[in-house]
N, C-alpha and C. Protein backbone atom coordinates (compact mmCIF):
# COMPACT_ATOMS: atom_id res chain seq x y z
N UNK A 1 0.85 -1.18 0.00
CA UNK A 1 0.00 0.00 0.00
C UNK A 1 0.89 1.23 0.00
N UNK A 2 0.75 2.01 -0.94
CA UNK A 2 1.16 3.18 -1.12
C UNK A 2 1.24 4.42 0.17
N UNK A 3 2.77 4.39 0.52
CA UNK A 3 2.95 5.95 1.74
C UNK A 3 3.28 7.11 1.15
N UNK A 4 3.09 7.25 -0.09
CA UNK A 4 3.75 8.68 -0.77
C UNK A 4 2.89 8.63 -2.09
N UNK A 5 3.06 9.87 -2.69
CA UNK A 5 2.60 10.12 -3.82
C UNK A 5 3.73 10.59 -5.07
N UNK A 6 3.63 10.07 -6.10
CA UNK A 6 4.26 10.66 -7.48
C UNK A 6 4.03 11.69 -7.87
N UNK A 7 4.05 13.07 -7.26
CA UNK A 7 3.29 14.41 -8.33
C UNK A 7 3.18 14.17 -10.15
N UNK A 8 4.20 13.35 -10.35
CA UNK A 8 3.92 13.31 -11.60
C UNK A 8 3.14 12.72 -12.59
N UNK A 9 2.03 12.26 -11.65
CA UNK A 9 0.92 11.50 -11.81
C UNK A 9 0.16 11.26 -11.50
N UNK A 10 -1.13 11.50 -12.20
CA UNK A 10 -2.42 11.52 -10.84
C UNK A 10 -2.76 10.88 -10.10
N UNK A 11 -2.92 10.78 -8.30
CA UNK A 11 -3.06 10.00 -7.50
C UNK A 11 -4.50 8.96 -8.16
N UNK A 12 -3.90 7.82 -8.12
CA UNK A 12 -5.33 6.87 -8.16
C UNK A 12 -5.48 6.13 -6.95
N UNK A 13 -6.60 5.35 -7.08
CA UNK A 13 -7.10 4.81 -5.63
C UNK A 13 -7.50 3.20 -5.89
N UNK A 14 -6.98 2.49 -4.66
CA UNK A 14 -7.82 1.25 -4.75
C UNK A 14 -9.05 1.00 -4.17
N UNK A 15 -10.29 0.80 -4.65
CA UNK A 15 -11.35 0.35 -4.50
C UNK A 15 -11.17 -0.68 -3.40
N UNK A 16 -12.66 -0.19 -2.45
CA UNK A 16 -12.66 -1.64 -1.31
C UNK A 16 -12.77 -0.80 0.12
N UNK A 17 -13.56 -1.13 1.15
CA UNK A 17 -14.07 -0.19 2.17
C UNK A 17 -13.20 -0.82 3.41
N UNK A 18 -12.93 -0.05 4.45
CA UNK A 18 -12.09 -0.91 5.75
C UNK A 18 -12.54 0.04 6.93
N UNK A 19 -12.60 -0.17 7.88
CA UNK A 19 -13.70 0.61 8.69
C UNK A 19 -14.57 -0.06 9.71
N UNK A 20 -14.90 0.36 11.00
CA UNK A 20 -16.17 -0.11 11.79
C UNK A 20 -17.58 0.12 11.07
N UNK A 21 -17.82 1.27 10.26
CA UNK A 21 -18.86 1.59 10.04
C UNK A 21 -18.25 2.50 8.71
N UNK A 22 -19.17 2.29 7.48
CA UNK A 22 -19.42 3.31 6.29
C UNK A 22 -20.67 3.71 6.05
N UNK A 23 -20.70 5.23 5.40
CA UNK A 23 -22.35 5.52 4.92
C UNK A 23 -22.19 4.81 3.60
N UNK A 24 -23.16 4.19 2.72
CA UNK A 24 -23.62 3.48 1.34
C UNK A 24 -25.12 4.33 1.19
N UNK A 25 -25.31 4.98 0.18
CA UNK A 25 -26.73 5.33 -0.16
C UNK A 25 -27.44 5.69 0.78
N UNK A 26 -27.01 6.84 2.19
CA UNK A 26 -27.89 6.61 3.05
C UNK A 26 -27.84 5.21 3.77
N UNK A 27 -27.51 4.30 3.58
CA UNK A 27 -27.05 3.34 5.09
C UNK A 27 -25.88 2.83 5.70
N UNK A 28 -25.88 2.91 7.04
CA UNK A 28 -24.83 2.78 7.32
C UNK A 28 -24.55 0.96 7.07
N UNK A 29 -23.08 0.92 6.96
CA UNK A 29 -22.76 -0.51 6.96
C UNK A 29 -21.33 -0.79 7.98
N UNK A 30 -21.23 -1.82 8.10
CA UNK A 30 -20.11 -2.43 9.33
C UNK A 30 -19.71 -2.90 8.39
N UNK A 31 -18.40 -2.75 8.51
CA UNK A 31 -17.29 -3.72 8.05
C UNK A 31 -16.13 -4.16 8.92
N UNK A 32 -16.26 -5.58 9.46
CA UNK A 32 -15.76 -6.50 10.36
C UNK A 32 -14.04 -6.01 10.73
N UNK A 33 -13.63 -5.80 11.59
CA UNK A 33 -12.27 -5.67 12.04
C UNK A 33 -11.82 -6.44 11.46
N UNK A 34 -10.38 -5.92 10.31
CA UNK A 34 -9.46 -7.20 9.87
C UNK A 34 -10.23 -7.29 8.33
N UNK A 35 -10.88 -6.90 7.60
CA UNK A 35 -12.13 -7.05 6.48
C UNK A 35 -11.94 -6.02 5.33
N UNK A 36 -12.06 -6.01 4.11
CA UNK A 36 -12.18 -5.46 3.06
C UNK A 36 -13.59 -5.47 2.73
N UNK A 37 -14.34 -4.48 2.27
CA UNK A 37 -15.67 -4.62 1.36
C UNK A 37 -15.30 -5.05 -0.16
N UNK A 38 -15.70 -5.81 -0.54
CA UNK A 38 -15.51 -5.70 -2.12
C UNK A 38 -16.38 -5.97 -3.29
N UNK A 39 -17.73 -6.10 -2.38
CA UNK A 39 -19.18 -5.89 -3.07
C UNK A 39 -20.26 -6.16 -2.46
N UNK A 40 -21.48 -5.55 -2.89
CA UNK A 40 -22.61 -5.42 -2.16
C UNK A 40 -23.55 -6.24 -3.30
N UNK A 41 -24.24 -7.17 -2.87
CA UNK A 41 -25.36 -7.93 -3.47
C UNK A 41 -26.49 -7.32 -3.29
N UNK A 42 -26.78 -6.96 -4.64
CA UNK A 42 -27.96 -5.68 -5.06
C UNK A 42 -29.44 -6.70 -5.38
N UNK A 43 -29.51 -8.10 -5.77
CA UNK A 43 -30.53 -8.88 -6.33
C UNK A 43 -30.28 -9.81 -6.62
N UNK A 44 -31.20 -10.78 -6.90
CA UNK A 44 -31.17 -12.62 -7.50
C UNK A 44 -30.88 -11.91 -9.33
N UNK A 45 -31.07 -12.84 -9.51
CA UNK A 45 -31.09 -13.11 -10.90
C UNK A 45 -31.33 -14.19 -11.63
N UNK A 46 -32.49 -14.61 -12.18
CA UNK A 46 -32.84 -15.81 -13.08
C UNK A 46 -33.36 -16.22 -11.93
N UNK A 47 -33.60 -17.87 -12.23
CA UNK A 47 -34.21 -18.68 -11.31
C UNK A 47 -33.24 -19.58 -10.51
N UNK A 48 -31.89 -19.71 -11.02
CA UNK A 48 -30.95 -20.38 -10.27
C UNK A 48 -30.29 -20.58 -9.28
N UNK A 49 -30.94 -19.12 -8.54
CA UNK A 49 -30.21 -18.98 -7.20
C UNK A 49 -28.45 -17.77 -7.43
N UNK A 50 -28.63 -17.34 -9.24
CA UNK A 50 -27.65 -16.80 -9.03
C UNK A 50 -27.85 -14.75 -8.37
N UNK A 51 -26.66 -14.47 -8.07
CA UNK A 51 -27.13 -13.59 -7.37
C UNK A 51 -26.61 -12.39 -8.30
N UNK A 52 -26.60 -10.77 -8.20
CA UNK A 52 -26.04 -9.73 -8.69
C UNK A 52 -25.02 -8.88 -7.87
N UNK A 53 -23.78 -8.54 -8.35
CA UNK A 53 -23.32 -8.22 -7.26
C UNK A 53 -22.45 -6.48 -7.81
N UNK A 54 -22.74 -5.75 -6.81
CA UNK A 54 -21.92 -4.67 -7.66
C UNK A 54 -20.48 -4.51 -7.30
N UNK A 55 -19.84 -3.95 -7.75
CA UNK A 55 -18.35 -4.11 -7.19
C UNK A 55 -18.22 -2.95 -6.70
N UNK A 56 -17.34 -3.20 -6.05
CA UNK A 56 -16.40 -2.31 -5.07
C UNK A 56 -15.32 -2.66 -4.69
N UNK A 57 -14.15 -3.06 -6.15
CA UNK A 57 -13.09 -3.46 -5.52
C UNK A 57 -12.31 -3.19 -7.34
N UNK A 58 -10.92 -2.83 -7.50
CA UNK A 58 -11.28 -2.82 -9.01
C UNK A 58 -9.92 -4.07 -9.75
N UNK A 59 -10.51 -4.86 -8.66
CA UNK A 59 -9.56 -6.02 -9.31
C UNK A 59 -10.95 -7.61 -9.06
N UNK A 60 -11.50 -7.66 -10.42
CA UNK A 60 -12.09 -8.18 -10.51
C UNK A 60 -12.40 -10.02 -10.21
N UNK A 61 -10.94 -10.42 -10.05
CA UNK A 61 -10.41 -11.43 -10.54
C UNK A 61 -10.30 -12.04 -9.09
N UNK A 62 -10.59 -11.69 -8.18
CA UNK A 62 -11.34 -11.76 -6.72
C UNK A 62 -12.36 -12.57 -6.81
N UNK A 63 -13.26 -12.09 -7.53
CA UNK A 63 -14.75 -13.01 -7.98
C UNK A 63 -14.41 -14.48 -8.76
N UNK A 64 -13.13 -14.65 -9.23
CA UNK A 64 -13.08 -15.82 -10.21
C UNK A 64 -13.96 -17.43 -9.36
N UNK A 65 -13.97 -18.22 -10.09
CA UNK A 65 -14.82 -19.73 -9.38
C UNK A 65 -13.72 -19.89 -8.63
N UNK A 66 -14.32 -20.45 -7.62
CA UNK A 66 -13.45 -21.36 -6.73
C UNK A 66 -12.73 -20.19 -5.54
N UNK A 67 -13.14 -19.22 -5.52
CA UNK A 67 -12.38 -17.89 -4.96
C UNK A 67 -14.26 -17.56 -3.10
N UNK A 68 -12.98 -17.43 -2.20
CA UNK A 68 -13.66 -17.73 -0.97
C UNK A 68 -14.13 -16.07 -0.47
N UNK A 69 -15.24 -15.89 -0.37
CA UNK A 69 -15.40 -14.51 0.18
C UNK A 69 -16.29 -14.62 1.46
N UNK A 70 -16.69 -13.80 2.15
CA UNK A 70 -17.26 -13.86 3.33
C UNK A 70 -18.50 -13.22 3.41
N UNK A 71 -19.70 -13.28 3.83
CA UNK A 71 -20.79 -12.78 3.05
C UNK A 71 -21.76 -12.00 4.49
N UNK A 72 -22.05 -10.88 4.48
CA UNK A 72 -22.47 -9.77 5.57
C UNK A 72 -21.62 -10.16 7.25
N UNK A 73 -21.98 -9.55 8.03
CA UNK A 73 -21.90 -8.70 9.08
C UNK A 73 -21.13 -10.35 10.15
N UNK A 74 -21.91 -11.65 9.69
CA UNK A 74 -21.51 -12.62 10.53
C UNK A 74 -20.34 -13.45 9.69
N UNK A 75 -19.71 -12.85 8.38
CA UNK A 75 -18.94 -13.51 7.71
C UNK A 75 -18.72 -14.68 7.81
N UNK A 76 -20.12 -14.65 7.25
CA UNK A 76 -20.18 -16.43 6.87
C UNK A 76 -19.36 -16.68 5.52
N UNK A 77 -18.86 -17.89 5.48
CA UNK A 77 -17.57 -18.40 4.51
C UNK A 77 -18.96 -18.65 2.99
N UNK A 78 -18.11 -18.42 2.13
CA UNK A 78 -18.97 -18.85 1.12
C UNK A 78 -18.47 -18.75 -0.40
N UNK A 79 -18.24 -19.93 -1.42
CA UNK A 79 -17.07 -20.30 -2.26
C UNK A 79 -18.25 -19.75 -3.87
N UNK A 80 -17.55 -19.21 -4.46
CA UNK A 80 -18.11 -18.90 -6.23
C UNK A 80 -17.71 -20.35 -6.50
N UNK A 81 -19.07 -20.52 -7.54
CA UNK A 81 -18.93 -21.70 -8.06
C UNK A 81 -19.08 -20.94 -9.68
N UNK A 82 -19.99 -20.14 -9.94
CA UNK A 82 -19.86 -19.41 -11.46
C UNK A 82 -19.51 -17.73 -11.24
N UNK A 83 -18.92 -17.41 -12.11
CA UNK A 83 -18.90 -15.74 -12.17
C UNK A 83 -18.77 -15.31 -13.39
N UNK A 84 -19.75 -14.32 -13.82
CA UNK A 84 -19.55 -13.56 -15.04
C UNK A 84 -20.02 -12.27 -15.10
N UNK A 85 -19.51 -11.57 -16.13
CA UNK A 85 -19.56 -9.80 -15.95
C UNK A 85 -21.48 -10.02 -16.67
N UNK A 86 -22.05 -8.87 -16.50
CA UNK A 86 -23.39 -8.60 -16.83
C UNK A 86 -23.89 -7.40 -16.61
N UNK A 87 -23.70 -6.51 -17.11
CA UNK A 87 -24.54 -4.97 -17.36
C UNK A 87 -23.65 -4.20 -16.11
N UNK A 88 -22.17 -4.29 -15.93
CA UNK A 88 -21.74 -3.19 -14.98
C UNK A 88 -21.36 -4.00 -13.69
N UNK A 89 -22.27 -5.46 -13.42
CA UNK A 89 -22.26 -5.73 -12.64
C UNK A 89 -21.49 -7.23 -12.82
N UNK A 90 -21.59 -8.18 -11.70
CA UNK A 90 -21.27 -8.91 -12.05
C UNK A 90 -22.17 -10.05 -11.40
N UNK A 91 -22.26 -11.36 -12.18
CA UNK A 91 -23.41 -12.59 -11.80
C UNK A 91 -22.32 -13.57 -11.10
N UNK A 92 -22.86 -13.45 -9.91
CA UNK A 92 -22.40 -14.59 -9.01
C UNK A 92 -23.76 -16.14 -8.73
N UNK A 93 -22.66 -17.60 -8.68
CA UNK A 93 -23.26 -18.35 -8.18
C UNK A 93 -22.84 -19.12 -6.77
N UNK A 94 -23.89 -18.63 -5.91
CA UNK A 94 -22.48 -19.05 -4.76
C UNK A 94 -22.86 -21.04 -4.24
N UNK A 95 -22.12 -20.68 -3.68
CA UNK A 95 -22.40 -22.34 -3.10
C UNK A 95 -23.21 -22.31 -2.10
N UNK A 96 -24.16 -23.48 -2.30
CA UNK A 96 -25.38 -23.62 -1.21
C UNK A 96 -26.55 -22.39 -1.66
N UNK A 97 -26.73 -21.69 -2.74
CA UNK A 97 -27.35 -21.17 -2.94
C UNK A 97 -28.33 -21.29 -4.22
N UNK A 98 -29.76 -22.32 -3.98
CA UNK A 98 -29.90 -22.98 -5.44
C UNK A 98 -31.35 -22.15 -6.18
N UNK A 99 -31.51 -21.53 -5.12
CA UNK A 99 -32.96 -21.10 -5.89
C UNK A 99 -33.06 -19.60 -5.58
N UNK A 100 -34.27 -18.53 -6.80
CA UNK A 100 -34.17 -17.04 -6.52
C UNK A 100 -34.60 -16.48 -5.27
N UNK A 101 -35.67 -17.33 -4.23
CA UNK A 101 -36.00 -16.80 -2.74
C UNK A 101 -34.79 -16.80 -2.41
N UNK A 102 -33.91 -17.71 -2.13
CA UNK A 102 -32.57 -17.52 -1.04
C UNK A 102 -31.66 -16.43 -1.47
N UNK A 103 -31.42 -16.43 -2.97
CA UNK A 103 -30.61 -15.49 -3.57
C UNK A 103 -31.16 -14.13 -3.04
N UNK A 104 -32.76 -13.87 -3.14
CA UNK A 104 -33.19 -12.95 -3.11
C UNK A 104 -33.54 -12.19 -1.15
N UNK A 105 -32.63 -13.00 -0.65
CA UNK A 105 -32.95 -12.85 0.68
C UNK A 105 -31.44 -12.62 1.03
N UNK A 106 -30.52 -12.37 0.39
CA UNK A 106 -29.56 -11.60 0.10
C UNK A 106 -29.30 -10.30 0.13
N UNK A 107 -30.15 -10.07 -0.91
CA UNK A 107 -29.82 -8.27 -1.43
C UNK A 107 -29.55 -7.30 -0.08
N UNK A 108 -28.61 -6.66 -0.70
CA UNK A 108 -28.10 -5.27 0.39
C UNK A 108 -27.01 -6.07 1.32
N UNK A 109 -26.62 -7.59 1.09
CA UNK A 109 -25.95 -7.80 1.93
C UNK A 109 -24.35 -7.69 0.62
N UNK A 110 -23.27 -7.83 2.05
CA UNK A 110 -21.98 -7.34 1.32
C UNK A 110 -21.17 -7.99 1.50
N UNK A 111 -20.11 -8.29 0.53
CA UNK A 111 -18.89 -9.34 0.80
C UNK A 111 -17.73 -9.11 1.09
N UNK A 112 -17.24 -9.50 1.97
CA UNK A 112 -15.62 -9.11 2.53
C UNK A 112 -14.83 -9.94 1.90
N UNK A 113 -13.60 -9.79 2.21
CA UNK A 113 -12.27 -10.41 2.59
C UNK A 113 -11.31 -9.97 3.30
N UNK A 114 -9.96 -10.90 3.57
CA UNK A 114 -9.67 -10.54 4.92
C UNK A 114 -8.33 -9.33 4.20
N UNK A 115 -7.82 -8.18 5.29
CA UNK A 115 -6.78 -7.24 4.71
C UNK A 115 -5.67 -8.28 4.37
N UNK A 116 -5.65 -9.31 4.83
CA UNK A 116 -4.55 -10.36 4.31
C UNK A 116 -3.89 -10.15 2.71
N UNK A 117 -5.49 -10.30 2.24
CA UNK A 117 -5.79 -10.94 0.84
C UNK A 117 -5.68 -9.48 0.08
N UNK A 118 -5.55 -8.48 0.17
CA UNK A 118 -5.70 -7.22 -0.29
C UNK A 118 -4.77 -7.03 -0.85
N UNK A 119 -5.25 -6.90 -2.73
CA UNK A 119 -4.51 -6.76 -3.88
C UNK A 119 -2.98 -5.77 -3.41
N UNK A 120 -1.47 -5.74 -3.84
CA UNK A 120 -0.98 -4.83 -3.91
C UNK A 120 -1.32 -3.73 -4.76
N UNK A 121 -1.07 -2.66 -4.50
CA UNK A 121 -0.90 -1.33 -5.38
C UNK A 121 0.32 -0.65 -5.54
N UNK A 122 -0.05 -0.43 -6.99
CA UNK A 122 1.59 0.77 -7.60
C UNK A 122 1.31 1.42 -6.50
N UNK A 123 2.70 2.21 -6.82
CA UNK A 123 3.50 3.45 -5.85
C UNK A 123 2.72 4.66 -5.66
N UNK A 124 1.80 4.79 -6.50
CA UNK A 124 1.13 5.97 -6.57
C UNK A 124 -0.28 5.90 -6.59
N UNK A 125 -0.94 4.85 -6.00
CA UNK A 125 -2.12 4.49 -5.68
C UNK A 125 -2.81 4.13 -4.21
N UNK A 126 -3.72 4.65 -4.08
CA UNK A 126 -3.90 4.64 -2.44
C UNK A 126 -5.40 3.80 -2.52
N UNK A 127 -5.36 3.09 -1.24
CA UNK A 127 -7.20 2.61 -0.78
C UNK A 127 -8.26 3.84 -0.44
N UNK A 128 -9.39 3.97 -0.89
CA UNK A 128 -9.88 4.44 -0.78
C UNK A 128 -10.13 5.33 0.71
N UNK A 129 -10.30 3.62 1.67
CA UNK A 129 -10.30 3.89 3.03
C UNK A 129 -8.99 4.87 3.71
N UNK A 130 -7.67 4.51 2.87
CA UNK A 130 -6.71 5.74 2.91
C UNK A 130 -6.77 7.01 3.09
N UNK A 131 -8.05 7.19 2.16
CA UNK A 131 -7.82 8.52 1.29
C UNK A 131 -8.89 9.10 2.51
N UNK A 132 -9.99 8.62 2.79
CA UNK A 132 -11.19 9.23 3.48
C UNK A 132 -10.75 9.75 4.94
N UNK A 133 -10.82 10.65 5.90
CA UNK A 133 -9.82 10.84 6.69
C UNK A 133 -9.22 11.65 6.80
N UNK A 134 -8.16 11.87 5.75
CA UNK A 134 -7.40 12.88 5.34
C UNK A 134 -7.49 14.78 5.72
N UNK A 135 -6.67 14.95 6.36
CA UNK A 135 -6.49 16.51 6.65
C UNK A 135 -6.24 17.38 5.91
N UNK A 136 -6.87 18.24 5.20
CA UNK A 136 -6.29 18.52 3.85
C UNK A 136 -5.98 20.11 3.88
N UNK A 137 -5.05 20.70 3.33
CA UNK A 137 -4.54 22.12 3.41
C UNK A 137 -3.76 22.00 2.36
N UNK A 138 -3.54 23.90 2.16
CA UNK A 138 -3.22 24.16 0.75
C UNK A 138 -1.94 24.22 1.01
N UNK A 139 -0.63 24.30 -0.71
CA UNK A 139 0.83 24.78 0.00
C UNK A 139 1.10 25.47 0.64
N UNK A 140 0.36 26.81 1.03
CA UNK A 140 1.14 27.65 2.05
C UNK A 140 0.61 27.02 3.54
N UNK A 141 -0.17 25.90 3.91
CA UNK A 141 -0.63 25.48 4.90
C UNK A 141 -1.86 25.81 5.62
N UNK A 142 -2.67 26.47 4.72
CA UNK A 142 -4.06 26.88 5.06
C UNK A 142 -4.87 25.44 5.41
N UNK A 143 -5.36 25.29 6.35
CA UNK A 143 -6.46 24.06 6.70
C UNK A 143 -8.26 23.95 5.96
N UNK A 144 -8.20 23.18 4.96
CA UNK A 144 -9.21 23.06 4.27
C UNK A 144 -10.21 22.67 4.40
N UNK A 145 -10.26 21.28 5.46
CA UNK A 145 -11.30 20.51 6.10
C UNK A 145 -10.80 19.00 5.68
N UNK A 146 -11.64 17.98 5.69
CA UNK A 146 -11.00 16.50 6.06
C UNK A 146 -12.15 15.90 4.98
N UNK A 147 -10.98 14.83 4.16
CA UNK A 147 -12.12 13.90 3.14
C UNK A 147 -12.98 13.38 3.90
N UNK A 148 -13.94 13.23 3.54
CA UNK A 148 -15.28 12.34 4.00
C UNK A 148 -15.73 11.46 2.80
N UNK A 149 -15.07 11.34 1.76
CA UNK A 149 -16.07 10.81 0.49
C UNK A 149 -14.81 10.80 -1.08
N UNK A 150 -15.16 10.01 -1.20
CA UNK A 150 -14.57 9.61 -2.58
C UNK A 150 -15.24 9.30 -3.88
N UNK A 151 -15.55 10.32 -4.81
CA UNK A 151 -16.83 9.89 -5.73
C UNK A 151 -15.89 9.49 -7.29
N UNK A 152 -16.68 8.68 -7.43
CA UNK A 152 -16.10 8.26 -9.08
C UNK A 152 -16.73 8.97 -10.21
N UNK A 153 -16.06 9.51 -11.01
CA UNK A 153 -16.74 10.54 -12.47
C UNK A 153 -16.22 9.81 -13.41
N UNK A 154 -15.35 8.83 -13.54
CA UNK A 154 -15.00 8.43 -14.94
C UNK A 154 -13.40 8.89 -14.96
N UNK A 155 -13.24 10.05 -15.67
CA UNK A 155 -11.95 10.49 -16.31
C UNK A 155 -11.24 10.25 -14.83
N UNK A 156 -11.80 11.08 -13.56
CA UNK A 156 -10.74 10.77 -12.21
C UNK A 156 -11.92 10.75 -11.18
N UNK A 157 -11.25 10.39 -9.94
CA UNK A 157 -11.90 10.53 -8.59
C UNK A 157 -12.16 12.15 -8.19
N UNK A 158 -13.35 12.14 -7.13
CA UNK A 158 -13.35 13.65 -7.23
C UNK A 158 -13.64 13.58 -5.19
N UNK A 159 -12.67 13.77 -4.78
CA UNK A 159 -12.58 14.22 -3.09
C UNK A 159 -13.53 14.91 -2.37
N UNK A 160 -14.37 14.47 -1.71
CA UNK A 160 -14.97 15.36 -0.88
C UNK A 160 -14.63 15.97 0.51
N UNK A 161 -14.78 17.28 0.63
CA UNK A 161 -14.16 17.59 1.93
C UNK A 161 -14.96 18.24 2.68
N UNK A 162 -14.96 17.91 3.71
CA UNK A 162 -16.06 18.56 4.85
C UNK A 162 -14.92 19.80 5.05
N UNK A 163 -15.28 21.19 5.23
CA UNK A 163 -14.57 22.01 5.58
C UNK A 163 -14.84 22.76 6.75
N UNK A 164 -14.29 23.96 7.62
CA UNK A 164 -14.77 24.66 8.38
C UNK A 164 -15.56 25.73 7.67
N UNK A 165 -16.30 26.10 8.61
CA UNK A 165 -17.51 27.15 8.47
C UNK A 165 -16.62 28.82 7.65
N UNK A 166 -15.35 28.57 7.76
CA UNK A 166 -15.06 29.95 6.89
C UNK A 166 -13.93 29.13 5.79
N UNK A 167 -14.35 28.23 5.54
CA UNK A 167 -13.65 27.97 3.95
C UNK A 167 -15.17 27.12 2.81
N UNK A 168 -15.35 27.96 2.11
CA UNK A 168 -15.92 27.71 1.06
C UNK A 168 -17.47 27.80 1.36
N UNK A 169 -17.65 28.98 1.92
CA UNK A 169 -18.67 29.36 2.66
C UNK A 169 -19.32 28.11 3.69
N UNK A 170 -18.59 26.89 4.49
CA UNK A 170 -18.89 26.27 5.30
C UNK A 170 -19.49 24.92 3.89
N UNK A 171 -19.32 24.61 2.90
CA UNK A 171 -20.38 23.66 1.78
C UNK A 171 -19.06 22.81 1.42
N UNK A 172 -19.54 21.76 1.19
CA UNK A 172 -18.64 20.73 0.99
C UNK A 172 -17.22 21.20 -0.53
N UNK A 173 -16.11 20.64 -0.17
CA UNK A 173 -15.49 21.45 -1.15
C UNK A 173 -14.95 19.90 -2.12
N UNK A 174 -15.25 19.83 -3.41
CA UNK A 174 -14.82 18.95 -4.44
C UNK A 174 -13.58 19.06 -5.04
N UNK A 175 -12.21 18.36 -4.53
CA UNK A 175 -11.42 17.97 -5.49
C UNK A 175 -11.22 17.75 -6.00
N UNK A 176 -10.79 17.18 -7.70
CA UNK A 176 -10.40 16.36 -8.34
C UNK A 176 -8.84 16.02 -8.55
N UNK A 177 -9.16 14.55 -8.21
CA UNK A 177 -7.82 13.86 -7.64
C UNK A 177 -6.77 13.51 -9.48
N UNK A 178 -6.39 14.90 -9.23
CA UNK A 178 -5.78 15.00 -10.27
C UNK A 178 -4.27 15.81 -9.80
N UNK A 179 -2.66 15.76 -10.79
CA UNK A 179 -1.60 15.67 -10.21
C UNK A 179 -1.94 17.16 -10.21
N UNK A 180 -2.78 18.30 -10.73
CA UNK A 180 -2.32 19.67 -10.83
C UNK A 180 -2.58 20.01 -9.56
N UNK A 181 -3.75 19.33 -8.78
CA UNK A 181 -4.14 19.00 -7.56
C UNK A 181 -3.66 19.26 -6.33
N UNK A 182 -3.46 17.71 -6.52
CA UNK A 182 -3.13 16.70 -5.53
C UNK A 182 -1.65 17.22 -5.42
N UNK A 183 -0.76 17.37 -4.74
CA UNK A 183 0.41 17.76 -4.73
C UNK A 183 1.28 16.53 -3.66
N UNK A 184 0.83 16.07 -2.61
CA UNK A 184 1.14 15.24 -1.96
C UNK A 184 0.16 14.50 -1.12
N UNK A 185 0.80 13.30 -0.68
CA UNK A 185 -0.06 12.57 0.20
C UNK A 185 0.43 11.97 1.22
N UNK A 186 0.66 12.10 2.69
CA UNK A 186 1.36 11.80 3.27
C UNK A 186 0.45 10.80 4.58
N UNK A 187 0.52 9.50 4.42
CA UNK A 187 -0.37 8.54 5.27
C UNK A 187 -0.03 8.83 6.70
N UNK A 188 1.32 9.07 6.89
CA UNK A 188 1.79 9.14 7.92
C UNK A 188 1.32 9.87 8.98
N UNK A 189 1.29 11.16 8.41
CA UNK A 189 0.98 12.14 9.46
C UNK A 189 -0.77 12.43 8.72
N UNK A 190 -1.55 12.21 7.76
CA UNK A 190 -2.33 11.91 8.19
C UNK A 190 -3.08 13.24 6.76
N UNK A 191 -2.17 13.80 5.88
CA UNK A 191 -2.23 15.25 5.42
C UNK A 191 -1.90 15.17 4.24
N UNK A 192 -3.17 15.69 3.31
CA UNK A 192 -2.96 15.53 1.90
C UNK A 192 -2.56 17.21 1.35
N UNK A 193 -1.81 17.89 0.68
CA UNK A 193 -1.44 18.58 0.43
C UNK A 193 -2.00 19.00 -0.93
N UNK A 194 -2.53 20.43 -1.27
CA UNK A 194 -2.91 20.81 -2.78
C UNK A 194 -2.63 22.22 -3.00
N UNK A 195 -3.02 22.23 -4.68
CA UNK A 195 -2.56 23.26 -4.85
C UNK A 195 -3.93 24.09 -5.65
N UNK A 196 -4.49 25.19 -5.21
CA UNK A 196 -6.00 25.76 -5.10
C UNK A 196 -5.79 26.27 -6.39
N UNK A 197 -7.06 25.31 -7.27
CA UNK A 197 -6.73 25.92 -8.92
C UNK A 197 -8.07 26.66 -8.74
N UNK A 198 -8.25 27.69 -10.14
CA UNK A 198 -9.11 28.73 -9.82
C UNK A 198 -10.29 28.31 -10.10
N UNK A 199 -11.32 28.78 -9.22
CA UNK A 199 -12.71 27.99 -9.04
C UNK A 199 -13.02 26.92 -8.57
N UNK A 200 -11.86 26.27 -7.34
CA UNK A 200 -12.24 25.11 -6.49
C UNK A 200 -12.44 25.77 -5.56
N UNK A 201 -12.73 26.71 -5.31
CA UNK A 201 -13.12 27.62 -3.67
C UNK A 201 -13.89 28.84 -4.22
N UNK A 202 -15.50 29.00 -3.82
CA UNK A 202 -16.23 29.60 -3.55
C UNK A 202 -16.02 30.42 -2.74
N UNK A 203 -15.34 31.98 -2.85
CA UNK A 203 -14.97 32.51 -1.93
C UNK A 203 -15.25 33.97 -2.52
């Protein structure tokens, strides 16, 4: 896991939640001490008992057959027997799971694994759960407010920051986790560093 950043390249992030508790859509979710999120089962699908699962992890190959994940809050053990991509998402068949009631008595629940198992990342890529946290101030050391949120747009990630009541008239302030940005990232002490391009502050 990445302790520094490359300026010469835009910080990217690894997908996957770590945490006592995350907000999802308005609910909160637990994620087990020692645990990765790496997808939430949204629905059944067909009549087979197979299930839908969205990701949240961006190494797909996690899901392959025969691959062990742990399934909501009591991480119960539970082995892919089929997996295939399908509209964004992906179709899981798990074991012990043969028909659409059981599948369907699923949904909203989420699958771990243990930080054991947690993909490496290049030098210049951070976990999401990394990134959220974060103390953030500009180069001359102005205090900006602290990520709370990591949203995906496509081209890059875009930072959310809870700020104090006299930066950005007190309203959440949007980064984009891009190198003109992002200037540093330092896990250590806890402090992401940027550089204020014109019209990221409402002021």
């Amino acid at each position: 896991m990445s302790r520094h950043e490359t300026p010469s390249q835009p910080p990217r992030r690894g997908r996957g939640r770590r945490g006592e508790r995350f907000v999802y859509r308005n609910r909160t979710v637990f994620v087990p001490e020692g645990y990765l999120a790496v997808g939430m089962i949204t629905g059944p699908h067909g009549i087979r008992g197979e299930v839908k699962v969205e990701l949240h992890t961006d190494f797909p190959e996690r899901f392959a057959p025969g691959a062990i994940l742990y399934l909501g809050e009591t991480l119960q053990e539970v082995e892919i027997l089929q997996a295939r991509p399908h509209k964004g998402q992906y179709l899981l068949l798990l074991a012990g799971i043969h028909e659409r009631n059981t599948a369907d008595n699923l949904r909203g629940q989420w699958l771990f694994i243990p930080e054991s198992q947690a993909a490496e990342l290049d030098e210049d890529t951070y976990w999401v759960h990394d990134i959220i946290g974060l103390r953030v101030q500009t180069e001359e050391g102005r205090y900006l407010g602290v990520v709370q949120d990591v949203l995906e747009t496509g081209a890059n990630d875009v930072y959310v920051v809870d700020p104090p009541a006299d930066v950005n008239q007190g309203r959440p302030l949007l980064l984009p986790a891009i190198a003109e940005v992002i200037q540093a990232v330092d896990l250590a002490t806890g402090i992401m560093t940027i550089r204020l391009m014109a019209g990221l502050l409402d002021e």
